[in-house]
Protein backbone atom coordinates (compact mmCIF):
# COMPACT_ATOMS: atom_id res chain seq x y z
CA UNK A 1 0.00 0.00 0.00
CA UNK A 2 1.35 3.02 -1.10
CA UNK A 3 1.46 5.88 2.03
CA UNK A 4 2.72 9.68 2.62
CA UNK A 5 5.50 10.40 5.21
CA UNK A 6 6.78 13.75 5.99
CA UNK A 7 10.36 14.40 5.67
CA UNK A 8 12.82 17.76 6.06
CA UNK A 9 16.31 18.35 5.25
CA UNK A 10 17.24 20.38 8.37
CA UNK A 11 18.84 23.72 8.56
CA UNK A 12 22.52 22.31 9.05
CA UNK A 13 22.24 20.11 5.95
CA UNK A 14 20.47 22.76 3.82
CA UNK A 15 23.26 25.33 5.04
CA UNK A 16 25.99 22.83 4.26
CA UNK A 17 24.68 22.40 1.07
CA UNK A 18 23.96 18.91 0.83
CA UNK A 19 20.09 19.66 -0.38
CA UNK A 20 20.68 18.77 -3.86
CA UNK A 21 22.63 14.79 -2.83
CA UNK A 22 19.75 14.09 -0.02
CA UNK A 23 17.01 14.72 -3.02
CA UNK A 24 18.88 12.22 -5.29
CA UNK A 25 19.11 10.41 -2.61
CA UNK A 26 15.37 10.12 -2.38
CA UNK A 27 14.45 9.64 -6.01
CA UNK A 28 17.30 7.36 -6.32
CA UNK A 29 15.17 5.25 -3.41
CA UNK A 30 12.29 5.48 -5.50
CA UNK A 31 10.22 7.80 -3.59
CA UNK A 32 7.75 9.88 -5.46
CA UNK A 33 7.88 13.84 -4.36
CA UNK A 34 3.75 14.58 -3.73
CA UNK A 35 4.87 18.03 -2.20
CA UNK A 36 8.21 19.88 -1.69
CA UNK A 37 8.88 23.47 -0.35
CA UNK A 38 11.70 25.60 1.66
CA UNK A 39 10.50 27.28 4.62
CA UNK A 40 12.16 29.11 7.30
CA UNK A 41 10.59 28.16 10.48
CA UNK A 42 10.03 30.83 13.01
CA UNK A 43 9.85 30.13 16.90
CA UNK A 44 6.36 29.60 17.34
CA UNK A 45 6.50 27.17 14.62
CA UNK A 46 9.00 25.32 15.90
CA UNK A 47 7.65 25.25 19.47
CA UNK A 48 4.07 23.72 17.77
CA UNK A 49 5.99 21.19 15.75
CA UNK A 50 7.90 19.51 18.51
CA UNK A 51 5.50 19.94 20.86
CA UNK A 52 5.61 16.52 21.80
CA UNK A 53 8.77 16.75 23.00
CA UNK A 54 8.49 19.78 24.93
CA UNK A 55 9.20 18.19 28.60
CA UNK A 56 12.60 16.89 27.44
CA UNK A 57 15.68 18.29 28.13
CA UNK A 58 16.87 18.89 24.59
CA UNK A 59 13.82 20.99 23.25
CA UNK A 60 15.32 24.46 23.76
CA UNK A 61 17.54 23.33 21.86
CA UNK A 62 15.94 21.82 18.95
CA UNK A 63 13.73 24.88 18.79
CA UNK A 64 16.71 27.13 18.30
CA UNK A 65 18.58 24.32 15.52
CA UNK A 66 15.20 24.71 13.58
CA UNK A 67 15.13 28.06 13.27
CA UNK A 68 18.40 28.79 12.37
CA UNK A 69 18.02 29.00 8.97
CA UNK A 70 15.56 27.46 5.85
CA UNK A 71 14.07 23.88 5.83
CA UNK A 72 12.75 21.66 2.93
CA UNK A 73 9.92 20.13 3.94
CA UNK A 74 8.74 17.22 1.80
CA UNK A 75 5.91 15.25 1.59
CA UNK A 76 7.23 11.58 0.68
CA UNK A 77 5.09 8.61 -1.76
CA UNK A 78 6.47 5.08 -1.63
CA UNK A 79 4.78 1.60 -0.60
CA UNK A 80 5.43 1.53 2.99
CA UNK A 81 6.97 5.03 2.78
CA UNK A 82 7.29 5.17 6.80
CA UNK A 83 9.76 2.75 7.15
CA UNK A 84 11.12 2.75 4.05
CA UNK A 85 12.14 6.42 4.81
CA UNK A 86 13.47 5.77 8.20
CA UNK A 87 15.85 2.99 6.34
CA UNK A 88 16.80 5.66 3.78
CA UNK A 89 17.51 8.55 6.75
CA UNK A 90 19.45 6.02 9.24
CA UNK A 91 19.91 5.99 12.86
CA UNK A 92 18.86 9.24 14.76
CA UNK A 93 22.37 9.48 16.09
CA UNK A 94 24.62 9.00 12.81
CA UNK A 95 27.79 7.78 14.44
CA UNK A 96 24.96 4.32 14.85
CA UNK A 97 23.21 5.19 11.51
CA UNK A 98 24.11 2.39 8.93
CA UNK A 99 26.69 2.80 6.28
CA UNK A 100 25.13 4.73 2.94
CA UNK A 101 22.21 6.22 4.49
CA UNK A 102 21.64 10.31 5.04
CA UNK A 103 22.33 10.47 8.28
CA UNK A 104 25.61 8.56 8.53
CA UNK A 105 26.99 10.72 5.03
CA UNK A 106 25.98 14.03 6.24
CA UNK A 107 24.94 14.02 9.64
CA UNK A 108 27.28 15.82 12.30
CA UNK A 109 25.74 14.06 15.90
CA UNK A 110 22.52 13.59 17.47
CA UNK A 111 20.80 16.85 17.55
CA UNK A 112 22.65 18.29 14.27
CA UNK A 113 20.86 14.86 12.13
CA UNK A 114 20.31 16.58 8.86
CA UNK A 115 16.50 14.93 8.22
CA UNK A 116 13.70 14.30 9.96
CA UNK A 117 11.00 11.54 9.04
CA UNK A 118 7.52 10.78 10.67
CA UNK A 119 7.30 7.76 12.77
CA UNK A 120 4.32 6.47 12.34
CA UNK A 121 1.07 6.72 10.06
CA UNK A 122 -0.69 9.03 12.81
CA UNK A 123 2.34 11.67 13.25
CA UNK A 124 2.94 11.43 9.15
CA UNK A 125 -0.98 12.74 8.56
CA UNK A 126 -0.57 15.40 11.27
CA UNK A 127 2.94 16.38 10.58
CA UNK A 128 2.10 16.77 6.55
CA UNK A 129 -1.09 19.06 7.40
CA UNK A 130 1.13 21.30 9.98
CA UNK A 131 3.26 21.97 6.30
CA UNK A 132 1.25 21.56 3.67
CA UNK A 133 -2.48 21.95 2.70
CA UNK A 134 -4.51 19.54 0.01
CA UNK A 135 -4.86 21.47 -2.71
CA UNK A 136 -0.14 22.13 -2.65
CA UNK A 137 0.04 17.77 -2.97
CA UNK A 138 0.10 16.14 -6.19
């Protein structure tokens, strides 16, 4: 079955200027683009995304690595697209993340990851509508 995950090429891969390998990266994995865009996100934005992690230590922190400077935000098509994306991004921490995936070529540590993927079919629906309405999704 064919579903839609949400990814983003953080701000310290976009700055780095990996953008342009992580895409190829994607299509070379077969994913179809349904949406694609580069934001900047501001505070408040930020705050609302990662809400759910707002009682952990790190979220200060992720806030401010957010909004550091512009995102692409993506909106991911492939059969089993939730998984499969996690495979392509790697570990979260990319000294564990498996050789050839994103996170283990251009990652830095932990909290400086380079993408983010939804982790499950109920955070990819909300994450996609907190980017992206209907009518900008092919």
């Amino acid at each position: 079955m064919v579903e839609r995950t949400l990814g983003i090429i953080k701000p310290d891969a976009v700055s780095a200027g990996h953008t342009g390998r992580i895409l190829a990266m994607i299509e070379e994995a077969r994913f179809r683009i349904a949406g694609m865009k580069m934001v900047r996100l501001r505070t408040e934005q930020a705050r609302g995304f990662y809400d759910v992690h707002r009682s952990k230590p790190f979220f200060p922190n992720l806030v401010s690595f957010m909004t550091e400077g512009p995102i692409v935000v993506l909106v991911l098509e492939h059969e089993d697209a939730i998984r499969r994306w996690r495979d392509v991004m790697g570990a979260t921490n990319p000294t564990n993340a498996a050789e050839g995936t994103i996170r283990k070529k251009f990652g830095t540590n932990i909290e400086r990851n380079c993408v983010h993927g939804s982790d499950s079919p109920e955070t990819a629906a909300v994450e996609v509508a907190f980017f992206f309405s209907a009518a900008e999704l092919l």
